[in-house]
Protein backbone atom coordinates (compact mmCIF):
# COMPACT_ATOMS: atom_id res chain seq x y z
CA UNK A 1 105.27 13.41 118.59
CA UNK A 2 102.99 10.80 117.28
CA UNK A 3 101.00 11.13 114.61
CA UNK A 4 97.15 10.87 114.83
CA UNK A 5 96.66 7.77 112.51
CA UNK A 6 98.66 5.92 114.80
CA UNK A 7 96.67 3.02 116.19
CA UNK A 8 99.69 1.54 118.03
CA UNK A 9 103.12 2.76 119.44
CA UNK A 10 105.74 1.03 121.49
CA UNK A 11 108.96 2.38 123.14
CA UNK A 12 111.78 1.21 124.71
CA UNK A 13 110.38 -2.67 124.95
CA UNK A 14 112.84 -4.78 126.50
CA UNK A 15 112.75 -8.57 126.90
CA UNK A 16 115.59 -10.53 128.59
CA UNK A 17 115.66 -14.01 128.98
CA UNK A 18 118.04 -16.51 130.61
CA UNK A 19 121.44 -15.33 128.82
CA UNK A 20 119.88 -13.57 125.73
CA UNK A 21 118.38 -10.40 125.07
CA UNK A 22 115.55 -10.96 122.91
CA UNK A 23 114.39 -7.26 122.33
CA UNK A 24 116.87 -4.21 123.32
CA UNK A 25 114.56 -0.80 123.32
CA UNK A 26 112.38 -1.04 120.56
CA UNK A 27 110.44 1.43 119.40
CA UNK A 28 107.09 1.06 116.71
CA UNK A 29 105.10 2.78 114.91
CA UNK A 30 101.89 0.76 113.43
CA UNK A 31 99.78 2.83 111.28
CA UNK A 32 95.48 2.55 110.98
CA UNK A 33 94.66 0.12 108.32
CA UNK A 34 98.01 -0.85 107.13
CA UNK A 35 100.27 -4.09 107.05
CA UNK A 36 103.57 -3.92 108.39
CA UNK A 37 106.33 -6.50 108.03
CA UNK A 38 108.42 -7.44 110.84
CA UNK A 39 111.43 -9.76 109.50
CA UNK A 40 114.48 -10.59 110.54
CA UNK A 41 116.79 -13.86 111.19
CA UNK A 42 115.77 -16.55 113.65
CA UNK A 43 116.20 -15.23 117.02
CA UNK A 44 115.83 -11.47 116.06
CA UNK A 45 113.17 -11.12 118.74
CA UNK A 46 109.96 -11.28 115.98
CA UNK A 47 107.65 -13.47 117.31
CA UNK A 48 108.57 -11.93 121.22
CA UNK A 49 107.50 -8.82 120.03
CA UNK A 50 104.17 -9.80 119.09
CA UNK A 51 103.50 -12.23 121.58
CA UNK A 52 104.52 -9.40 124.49
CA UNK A 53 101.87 -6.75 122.33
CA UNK A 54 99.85 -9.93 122.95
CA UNK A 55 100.32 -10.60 126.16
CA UNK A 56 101.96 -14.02 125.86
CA UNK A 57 105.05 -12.70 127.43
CA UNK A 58 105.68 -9.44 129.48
CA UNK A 59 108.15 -7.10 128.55
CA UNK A 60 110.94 -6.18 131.18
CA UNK A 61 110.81 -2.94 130.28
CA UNK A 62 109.02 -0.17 128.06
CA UNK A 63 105.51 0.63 127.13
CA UNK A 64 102.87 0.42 125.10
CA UNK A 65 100.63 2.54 123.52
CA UNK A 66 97.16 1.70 121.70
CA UNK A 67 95.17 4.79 120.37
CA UNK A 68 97.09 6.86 122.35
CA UNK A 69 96.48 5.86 125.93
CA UNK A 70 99.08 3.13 127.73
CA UNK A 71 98.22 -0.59 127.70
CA UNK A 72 98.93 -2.82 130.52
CA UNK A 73 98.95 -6.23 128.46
CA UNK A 74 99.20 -8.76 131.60
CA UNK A 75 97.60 -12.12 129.70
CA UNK A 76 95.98 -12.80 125.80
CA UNK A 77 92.87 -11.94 127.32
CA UNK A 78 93.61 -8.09 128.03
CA UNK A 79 95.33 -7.82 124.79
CA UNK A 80 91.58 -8.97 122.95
CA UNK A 81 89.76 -5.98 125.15
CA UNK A 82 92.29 -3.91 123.39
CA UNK A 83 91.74 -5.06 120.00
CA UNK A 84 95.28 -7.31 119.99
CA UNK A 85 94.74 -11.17 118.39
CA UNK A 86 97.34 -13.44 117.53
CA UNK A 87 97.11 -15.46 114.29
CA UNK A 88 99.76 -18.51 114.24
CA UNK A 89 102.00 -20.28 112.62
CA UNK A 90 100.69 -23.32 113.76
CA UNK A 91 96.89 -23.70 113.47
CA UNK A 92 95.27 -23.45 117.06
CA UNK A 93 92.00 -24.57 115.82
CA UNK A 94 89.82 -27.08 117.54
CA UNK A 95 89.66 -30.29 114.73
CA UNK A 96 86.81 -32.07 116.14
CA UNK A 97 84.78 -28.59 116.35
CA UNK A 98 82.88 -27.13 113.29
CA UNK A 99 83.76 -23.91 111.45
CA UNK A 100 81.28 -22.32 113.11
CA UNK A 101 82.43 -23.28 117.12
CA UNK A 102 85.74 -22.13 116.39
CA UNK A 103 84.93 -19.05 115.08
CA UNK A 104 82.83 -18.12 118.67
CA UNK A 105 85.28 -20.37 120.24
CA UNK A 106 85.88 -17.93 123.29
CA UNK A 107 81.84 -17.09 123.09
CA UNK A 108 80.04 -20.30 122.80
CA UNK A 109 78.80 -19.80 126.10
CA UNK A 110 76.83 -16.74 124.83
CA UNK A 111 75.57 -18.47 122.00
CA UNK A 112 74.13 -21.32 124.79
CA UNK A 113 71.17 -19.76 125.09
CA UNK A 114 70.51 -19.21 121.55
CA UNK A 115 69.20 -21.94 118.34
CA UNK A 116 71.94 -23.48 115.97
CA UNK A 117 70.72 -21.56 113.39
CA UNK A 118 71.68 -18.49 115.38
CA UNK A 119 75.20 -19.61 115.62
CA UNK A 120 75.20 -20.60 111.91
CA UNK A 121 74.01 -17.35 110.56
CA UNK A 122 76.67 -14.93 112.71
CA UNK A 123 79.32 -17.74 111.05
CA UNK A 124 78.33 -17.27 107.54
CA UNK A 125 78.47 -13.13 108.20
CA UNK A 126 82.26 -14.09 108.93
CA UNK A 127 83.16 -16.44 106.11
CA UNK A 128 81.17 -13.97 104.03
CA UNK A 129 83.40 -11.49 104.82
CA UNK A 130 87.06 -13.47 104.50
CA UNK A 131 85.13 -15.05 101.20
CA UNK A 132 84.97 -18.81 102.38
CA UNK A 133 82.30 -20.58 100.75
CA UNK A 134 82.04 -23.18 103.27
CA UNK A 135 78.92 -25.00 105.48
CA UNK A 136 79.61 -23.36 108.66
CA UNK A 137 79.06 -27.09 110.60
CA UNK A 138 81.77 -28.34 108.59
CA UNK A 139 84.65 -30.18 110.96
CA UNK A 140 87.37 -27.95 110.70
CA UNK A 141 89.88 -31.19 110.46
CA UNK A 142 88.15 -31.64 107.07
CA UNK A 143 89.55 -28.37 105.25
CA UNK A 144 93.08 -27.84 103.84
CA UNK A 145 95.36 -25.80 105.74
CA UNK A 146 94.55 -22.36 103.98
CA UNK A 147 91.34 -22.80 104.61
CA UNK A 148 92.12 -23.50 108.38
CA UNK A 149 94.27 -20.39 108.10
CA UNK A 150 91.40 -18.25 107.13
CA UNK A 151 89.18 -19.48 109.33
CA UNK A 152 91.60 -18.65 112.32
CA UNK A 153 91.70 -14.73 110.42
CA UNK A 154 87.18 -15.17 110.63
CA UNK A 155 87.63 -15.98 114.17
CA UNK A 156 89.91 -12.66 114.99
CA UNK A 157 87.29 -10.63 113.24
CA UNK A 158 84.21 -11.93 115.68
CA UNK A 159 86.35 -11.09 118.24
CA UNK A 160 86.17 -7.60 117.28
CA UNK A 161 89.54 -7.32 116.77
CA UNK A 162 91.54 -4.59 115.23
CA UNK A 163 95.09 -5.32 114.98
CA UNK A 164 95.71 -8.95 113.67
CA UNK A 165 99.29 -9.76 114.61
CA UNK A 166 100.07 -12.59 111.69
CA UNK A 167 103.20 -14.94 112.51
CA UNK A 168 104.42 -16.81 110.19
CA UNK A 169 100.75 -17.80 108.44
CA UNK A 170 102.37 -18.77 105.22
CA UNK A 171 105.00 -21.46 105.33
CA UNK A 172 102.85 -24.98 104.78
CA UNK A 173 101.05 -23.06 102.06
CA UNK A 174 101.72 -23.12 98.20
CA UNK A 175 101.76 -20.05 96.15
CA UNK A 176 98.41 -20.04 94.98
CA UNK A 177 97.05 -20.54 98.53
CA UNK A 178 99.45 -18.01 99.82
CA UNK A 179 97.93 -15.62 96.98
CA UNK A 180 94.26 -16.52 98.15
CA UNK A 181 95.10 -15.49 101.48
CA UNK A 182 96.91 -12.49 101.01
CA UNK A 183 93.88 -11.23 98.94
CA UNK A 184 91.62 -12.11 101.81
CA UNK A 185 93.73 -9.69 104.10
CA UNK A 186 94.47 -7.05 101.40
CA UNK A 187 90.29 -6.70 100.87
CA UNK A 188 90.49 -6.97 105.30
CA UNK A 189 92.52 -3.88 105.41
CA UNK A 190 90.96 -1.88 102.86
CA UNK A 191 87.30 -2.60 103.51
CA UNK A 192 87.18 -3.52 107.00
CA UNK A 193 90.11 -0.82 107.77
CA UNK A 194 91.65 -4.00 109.41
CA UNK A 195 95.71 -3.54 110.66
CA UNK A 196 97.95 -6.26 110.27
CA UNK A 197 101.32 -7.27 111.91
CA UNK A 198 103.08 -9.51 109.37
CA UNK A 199 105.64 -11.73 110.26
CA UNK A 200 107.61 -13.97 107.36
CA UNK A 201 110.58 -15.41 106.99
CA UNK A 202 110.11 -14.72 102.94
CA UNK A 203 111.35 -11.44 101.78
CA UNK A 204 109.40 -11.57 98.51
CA UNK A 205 106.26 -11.62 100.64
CA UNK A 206 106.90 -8.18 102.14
CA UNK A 207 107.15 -6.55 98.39
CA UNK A 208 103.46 -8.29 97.76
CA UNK A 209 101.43 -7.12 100.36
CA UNK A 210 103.46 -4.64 103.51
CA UNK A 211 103.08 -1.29 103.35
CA UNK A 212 105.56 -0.69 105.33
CA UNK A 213 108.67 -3.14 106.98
CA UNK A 214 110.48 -3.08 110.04
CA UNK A 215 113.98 -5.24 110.44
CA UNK A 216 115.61 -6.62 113.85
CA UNK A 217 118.69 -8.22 114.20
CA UNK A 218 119.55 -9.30 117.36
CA UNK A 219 116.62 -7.93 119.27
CA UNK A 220 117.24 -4.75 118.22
CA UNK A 221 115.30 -2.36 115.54
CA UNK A 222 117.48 -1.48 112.36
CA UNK A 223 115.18 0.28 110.70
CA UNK A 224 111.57 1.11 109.65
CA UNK A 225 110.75 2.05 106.06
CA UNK A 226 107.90 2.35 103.73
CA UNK A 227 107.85 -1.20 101.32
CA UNK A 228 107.73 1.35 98.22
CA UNK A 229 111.03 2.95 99.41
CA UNK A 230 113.24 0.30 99.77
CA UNK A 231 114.59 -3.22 98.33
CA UNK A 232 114.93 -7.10 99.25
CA UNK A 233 118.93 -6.10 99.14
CA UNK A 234 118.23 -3.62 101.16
CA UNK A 235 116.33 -5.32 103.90
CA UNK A 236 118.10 -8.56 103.76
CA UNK A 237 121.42 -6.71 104.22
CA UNK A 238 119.99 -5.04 107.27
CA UNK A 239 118.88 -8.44 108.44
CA UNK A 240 121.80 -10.28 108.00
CA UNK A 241 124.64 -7.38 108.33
CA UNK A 242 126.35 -8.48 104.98
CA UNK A 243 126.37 -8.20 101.54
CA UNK A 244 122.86 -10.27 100.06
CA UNK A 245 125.23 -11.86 97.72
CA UNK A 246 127.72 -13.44 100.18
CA UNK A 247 124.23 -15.67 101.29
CA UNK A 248 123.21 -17.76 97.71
CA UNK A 249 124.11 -20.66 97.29
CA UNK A 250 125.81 -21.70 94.00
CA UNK A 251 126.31 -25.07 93.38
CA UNK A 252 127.58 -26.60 90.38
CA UNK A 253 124.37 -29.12 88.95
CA UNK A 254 127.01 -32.85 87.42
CA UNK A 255 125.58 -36.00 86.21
CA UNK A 256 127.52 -38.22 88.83
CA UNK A 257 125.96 -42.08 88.49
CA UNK A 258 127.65 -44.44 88.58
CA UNK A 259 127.57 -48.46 87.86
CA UNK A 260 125.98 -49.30 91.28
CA UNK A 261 123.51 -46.66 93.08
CA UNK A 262 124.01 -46.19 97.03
CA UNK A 263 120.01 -46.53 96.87
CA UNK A 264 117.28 -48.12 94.73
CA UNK A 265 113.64 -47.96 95.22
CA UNK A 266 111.75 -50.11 92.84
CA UNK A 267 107.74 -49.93 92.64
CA UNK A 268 107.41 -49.13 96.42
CA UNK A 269 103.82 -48.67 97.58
CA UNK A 270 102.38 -48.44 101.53
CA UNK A 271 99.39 -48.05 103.23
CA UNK A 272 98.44 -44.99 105.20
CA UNK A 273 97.88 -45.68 108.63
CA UNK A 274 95.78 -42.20 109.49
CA UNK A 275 92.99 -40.71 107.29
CA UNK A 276 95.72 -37.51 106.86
CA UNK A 277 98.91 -39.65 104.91
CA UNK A 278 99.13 -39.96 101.56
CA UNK A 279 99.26 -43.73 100.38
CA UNK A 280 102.15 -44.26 97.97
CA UNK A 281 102.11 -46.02 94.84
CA UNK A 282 104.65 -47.42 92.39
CA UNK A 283 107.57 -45.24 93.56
CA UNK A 284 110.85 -46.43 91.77
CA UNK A 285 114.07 -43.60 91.91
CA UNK A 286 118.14 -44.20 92.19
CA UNK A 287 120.14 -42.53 94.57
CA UNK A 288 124.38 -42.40 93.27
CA UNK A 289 127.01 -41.62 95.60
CA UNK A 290 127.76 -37.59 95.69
CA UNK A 291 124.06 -36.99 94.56
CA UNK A 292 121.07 -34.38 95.87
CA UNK A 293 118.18 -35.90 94.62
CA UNK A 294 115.01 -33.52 95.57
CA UNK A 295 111.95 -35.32 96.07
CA UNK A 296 109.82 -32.42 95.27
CA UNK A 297 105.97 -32.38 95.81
CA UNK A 298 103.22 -29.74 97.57
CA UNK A 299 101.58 -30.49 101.22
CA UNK A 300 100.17 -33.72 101.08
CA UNK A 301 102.49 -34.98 98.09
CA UNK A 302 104.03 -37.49 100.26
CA UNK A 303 107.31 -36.40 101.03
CA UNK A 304 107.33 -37.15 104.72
CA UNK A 305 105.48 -40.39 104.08
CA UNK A 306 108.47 -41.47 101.59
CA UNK A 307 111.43 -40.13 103.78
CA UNK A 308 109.74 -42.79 106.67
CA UNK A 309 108.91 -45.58 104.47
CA UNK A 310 113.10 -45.44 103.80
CA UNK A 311 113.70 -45.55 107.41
CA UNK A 312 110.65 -48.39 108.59
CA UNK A 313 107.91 -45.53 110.13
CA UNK A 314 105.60 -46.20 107.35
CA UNK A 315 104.80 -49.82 106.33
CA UNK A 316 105.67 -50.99 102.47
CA UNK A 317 102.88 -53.24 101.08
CA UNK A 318 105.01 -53.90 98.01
CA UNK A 319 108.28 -53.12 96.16
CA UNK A 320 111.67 -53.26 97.42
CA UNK A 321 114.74 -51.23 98.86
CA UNK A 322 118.74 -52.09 97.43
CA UNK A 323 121.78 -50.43 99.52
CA UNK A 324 124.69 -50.92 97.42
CA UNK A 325 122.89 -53.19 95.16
CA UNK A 326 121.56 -55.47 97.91
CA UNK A 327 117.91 -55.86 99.15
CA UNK A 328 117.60 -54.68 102.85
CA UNK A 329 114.16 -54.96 104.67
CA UNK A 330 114.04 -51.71 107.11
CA UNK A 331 111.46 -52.36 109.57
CA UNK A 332 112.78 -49.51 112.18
CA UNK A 333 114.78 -46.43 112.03
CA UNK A 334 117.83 -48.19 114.49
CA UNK A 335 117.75 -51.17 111.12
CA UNK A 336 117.85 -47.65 108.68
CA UNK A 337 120.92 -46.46 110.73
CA UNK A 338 122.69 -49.92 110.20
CA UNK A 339 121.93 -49.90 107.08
CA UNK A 340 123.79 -46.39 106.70
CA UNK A 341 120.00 -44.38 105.95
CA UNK A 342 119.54 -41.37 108.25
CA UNK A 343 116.33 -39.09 107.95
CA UNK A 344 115.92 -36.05 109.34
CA UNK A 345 112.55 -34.87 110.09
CA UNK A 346 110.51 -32.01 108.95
CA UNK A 347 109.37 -31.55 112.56
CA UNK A 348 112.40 -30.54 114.84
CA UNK A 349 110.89 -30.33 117.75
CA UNK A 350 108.49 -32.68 118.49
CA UNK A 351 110.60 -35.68 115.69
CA UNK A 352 113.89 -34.59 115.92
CA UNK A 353 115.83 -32.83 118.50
CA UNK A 354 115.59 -33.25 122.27
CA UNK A 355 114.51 -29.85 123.60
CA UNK A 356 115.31 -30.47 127.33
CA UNK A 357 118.46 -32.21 126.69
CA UNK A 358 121.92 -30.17 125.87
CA UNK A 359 123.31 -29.21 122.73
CA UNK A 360 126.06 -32.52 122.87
CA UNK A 361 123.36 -34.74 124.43
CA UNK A 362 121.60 -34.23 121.42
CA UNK A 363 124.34 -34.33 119.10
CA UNK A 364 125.76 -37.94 120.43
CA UNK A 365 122.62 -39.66 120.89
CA UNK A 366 122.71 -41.93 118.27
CA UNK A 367 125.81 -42.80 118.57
CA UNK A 368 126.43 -42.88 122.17
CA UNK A 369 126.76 -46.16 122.30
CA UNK A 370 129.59 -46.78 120.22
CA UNK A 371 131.79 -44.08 122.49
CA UNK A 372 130.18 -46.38 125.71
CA UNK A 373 133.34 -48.10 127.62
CA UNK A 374 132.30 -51.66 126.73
CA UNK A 375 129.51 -50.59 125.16
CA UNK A 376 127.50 -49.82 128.50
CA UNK A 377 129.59 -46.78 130.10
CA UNK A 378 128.69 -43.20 128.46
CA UNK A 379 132.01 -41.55 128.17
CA UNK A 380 130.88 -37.85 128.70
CA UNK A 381 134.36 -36.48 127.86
CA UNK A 382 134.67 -38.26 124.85
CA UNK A 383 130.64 -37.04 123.79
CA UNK A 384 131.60 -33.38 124.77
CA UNK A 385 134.51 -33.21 122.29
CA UNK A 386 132.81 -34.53 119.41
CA UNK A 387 130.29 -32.50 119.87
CA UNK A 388 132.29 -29.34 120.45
CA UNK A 389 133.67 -30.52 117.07
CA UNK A 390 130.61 -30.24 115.11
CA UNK A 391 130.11 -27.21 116.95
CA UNK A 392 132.94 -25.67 115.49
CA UNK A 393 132.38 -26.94 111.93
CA UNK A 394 128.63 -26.66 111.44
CA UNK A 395 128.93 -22.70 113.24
CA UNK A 396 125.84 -23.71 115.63
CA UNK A 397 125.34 -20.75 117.69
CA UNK A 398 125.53 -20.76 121.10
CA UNK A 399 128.56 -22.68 120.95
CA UNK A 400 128.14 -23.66 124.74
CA UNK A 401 127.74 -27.56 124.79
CA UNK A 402 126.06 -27.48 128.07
CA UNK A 403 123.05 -25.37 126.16
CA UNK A 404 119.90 -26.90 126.46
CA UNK A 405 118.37 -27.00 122.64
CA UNK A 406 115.00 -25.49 123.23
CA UNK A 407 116.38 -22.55 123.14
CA UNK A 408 118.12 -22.33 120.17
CA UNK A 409 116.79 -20.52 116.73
CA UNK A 410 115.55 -23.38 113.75
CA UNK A 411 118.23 -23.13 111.84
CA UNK A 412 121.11 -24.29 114.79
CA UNK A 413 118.30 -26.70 115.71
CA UNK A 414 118.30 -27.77 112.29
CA UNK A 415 122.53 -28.07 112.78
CA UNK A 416 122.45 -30.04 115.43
CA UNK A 417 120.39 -33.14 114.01
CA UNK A 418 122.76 -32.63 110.53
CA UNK A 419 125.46 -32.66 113.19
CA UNK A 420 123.93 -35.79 114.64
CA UNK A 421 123.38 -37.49 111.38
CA UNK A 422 127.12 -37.59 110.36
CA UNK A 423 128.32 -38.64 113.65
CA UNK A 424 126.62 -41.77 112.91
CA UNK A 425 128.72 -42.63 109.91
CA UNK A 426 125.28 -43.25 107.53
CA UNK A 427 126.08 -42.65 103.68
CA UNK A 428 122.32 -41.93 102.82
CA UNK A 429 121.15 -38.29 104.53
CA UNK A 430 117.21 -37.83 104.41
CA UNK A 431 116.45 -34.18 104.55
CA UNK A 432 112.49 -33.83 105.14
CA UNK A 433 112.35 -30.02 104.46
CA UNK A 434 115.47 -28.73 105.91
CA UNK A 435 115.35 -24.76 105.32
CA UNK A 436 111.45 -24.90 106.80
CA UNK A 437 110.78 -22.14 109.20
CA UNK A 438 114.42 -20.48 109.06
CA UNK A 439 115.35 -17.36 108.38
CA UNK A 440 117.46 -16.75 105.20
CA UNK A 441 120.76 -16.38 106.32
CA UNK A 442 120.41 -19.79 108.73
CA UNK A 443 118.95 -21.17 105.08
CA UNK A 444 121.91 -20.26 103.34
CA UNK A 445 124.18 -21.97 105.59
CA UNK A 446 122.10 -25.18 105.61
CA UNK A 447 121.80 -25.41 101.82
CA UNK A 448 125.78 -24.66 101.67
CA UNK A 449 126.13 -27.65 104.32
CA UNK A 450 123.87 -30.14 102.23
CA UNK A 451 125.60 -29.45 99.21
CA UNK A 452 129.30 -29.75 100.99
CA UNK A 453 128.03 -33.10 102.02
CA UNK A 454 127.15 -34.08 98.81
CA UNK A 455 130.85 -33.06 97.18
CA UNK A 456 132.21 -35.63 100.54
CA UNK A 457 130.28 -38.42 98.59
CA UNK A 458 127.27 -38.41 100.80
CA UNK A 459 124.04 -39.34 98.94
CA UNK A 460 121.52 -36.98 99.97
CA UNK A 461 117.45 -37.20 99.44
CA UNK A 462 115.73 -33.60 100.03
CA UNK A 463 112.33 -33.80 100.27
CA UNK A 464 111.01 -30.19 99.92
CA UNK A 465 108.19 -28.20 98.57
CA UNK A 466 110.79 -25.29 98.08
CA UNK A 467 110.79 -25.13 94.03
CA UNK A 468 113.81 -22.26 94.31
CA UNK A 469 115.36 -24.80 97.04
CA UNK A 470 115.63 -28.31 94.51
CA UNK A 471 116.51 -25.82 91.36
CA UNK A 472 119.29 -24.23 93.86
CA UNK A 473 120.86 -27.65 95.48
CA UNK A 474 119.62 -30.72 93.25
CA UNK A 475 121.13 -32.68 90.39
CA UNK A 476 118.05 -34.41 89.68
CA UNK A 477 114.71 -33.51 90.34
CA UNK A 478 111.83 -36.04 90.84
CA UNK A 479 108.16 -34.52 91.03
CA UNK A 480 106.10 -36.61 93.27
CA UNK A 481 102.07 -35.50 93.31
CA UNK A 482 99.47 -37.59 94.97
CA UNK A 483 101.90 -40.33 96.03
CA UNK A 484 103.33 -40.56 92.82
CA UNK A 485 106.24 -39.69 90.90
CA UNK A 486 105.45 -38.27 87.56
CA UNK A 487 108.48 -37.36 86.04
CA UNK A 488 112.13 -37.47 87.50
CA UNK A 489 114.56 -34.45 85.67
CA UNK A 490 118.27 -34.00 85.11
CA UNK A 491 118.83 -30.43 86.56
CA UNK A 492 119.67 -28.57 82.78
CA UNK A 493 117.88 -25.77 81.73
CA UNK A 494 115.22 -25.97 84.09
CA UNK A 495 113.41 -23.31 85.36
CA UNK A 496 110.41 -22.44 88.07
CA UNK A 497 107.90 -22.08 85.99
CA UNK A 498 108.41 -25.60 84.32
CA UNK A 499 108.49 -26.92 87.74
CA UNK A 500 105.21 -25.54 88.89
CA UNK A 501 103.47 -26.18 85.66
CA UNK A 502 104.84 -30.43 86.49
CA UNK A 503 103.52 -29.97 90.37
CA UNK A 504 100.05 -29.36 89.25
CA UNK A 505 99.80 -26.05 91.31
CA UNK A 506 97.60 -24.46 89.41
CA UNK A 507 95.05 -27.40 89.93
CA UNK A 508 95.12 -26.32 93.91
């Protein structure tokens, strides 16, 4: 029997696809003006759920219920007559459009036949409401990303909608933006009687604002509890079907320089070549031999922009660049890999991995010429059982080399390009925010990897945002804000709370 406050049901929903079944009869409850967490590890069948209550995908099997009566969900735009929006991960705003246009964006053609002001006036009832004190003909490509992310929750609420299905909204945002948003859906649910489907990857988030949590592993639904009557163990156990402890990551923090560094940057600036990079000025740092050094800053620090200055992406107006107590000039990434410097992007899919090549394809890429027969023949077989070896070390699940890569979770994507890195030989590993977008048990493994690397005598740069991330892994810690490094820290009796107070968070 279902009870009457029950806005939404499911049961039974099944979703297969090509040698992987994504959800396996899953049943769900979703209560009138609550929030409820969905978590679970990469490939635990999240964001298919919501996406099929969304009408994205199409189940294979089961049904769904909204207010009692049965939904047929063919495309996004049945699931909005029912009520259903998605909010994304990735912000599918319209740049070039104002607040105001993207908030009507699937009713401009209504507002045709009405005055500007019109359309400005029903915006401002919206931003009102989600507390944005912004000009509603603002560009949207001029706001930070929270703001872009509340907008997106304005635009679901002149849509009418009443179940805002939230994936992943959270990870490019800081803590103080991620604490202004969840207030704006907190004060949604309680005085707009809003529901919310909450997808993170961050278990911490589910104790701030759920009211109640639901876990998959492996497409299927391990259990359903009230947030006030369980525990992160609890829940990350059920996620990852082991003990939480067996997942940190304990590394041992050493002061391991030595006389020459593998890599010096002295006074490096550059030039932005978009409005949205960060220019970079002065930078100086050391890199020794064995060494994580975290490059830590917030969105828009200029992590990414330093990781591709290293490798020639990003043109250096002054300063210079030693390997091994030499000056190089690095004017391309193939010159970085010479020069032993790998980087691995933040972006896996669209800067790092080939999605519609296979798992070995990817894997030998960059080094597929030095396995070529006379260094113009690929040598398939040889390709295959490298990569099957990395395979086997790095645990990158499916093990099937013939697997194309788009279909793997983050975290093996994220294990392929490590696995691609060290088949090139380099000595210098960039890591532009490795554990981004992963669930925690694939994070765990990662951050155990990086750190293994670094007890081989690899030098490793992680670039990361991830405060609990450069405390966890680094030896030294250098805080980069603006384009600038402002202090660089042995990693002794540091703590979070130092670290924030040095990243200028609470100036956000």
């Amino acid at each position: 029997m279902v009870e009457k406050d029950v806005i939404l049901y499911t049961r039974s929903i099944t979703k297969i696809f090509p040698g992987v079944i994504a959800l396996n009869n899953v049943d769900f409850d979703l209560y009138k003006a609550t929030i409820h967490a969905i978590v679970g590890q990469n490939g635990a069948g999240k964001s298919t759920f919501v996406k099929i209550l969304n009408g994205i995908y199409r189940a294979d099997s089961g049904k769904i219920f909204i207010r009692g009566v049965e939904a047929n969900i063919r495309n996004p735009s049945d699931a909005r007559r029912y009520g259903i929006t998605l909010t994304h991960q990735e912000v599918m705003l319209i740049p070039n459009l104002t607040i105001a246009e993207n908030v009507f964006i699937s009713k401009l053609h209504l507002f045709s036949r009405y005055s500007k002001d019109t359309l400005i006036d029903e915006a401002k009832k919206y931003l009102e409401i989600i507390g944005l004190n912004k000009d509603p003909m603002t560009k949207v490509k001029e706001l930070r990303v929270v703001e872009q992310q509340m907008i997106q929750l304005a635009r679901a609420l002149a849509e009418n909608s009443e179940i805002i299905c939230i994936d992943e909204l959270t990870s490019a945002l800081n803590p103080l933006e991620t604490k202004k948003l969840f207030e704006v859906i907190d004060n949604l649910k309680r005085q707009q009687r809003k529901t919310f489907i909450f997808i993170t990857h961050r278990i911490n988030e589910v104790f701030e604002i759920a009211d109640y949590v639901t876990v998959l592993r492996e497409g299927i639904k391990v259990f359903t509890k009230k947030v006030d009557e369980t525990s992160p163990e609890e829940v990350i156990h059920a996620m990852i079907g082991r003990n939480p402890k067996e997942i940190y990551v304990s590394r041992e923090h050493k002061d391991i320089r030595r006389e020459t560094p593998l890599l010096k940057v002295e006074n490096l600036s550059t030039r932005r070549s978009t409005p949205v990079e960060t220019e970079l000025r002065d930078i100086s740092f050391e890199l020794y031999r064995g060494e994580i050094l975290a490059i830590l800053g917030l969105l828009g620090a200029g992590k990414t922009e330093l990781g591709k200055a290293l490798i020639g992406e990003e043109k250096i107006v002054s300063g210079r660049v030693l390997i091994g107590g030499r000056v190089v000039k690095i004017r391309n990434p193939h010159q970085a890999m010479k020069h032993g410097i790998l980087y691995l992007p933040e972006d896996r899919k669209r800067s790092g991995v080939i999605p519609d090549m296979k798992i070995y394809e990817n894997i030998t890429i960059s080094s597929a010429s030095d396995k070529a027969l006379l260094g113009i023949i690929r040598v398939r077989s040889k390709e295959k059982i490298d990569a099957s070896e990395w395979i086997n070390k790095l645990r990158i699940y499916p093990s099937n080399i013939e697997f194309k890569v788009k279909n793997l979770s983050g975290g093996n994507q994220q294990k392929v390009l490590i696995a691609r890195s060290l088949e090139t030989n380099s000595k210098i590993l960039i890591f532009d925010e490795p554990t981004f977008g992963i669930d925690i048990g694939a994070k765990a493994e990662i951050r155990r990897l990086i750190s293994s690397l670094a007890d081989q005598g690899y030098g490793i740069i992680l670039l990361t945002s991830d405060v609990d991330e450069a405390l966890t892994l680094a030896d030294r810690i250098a805080i980069l804000v603006n384009g600038r490094i402002t202090n660089i820290l042995e990693n002794k009796n540091l703590n979070r709370e130092m670290i924030i107070s040095l990243l200028g968070a609470e100036k956000k």
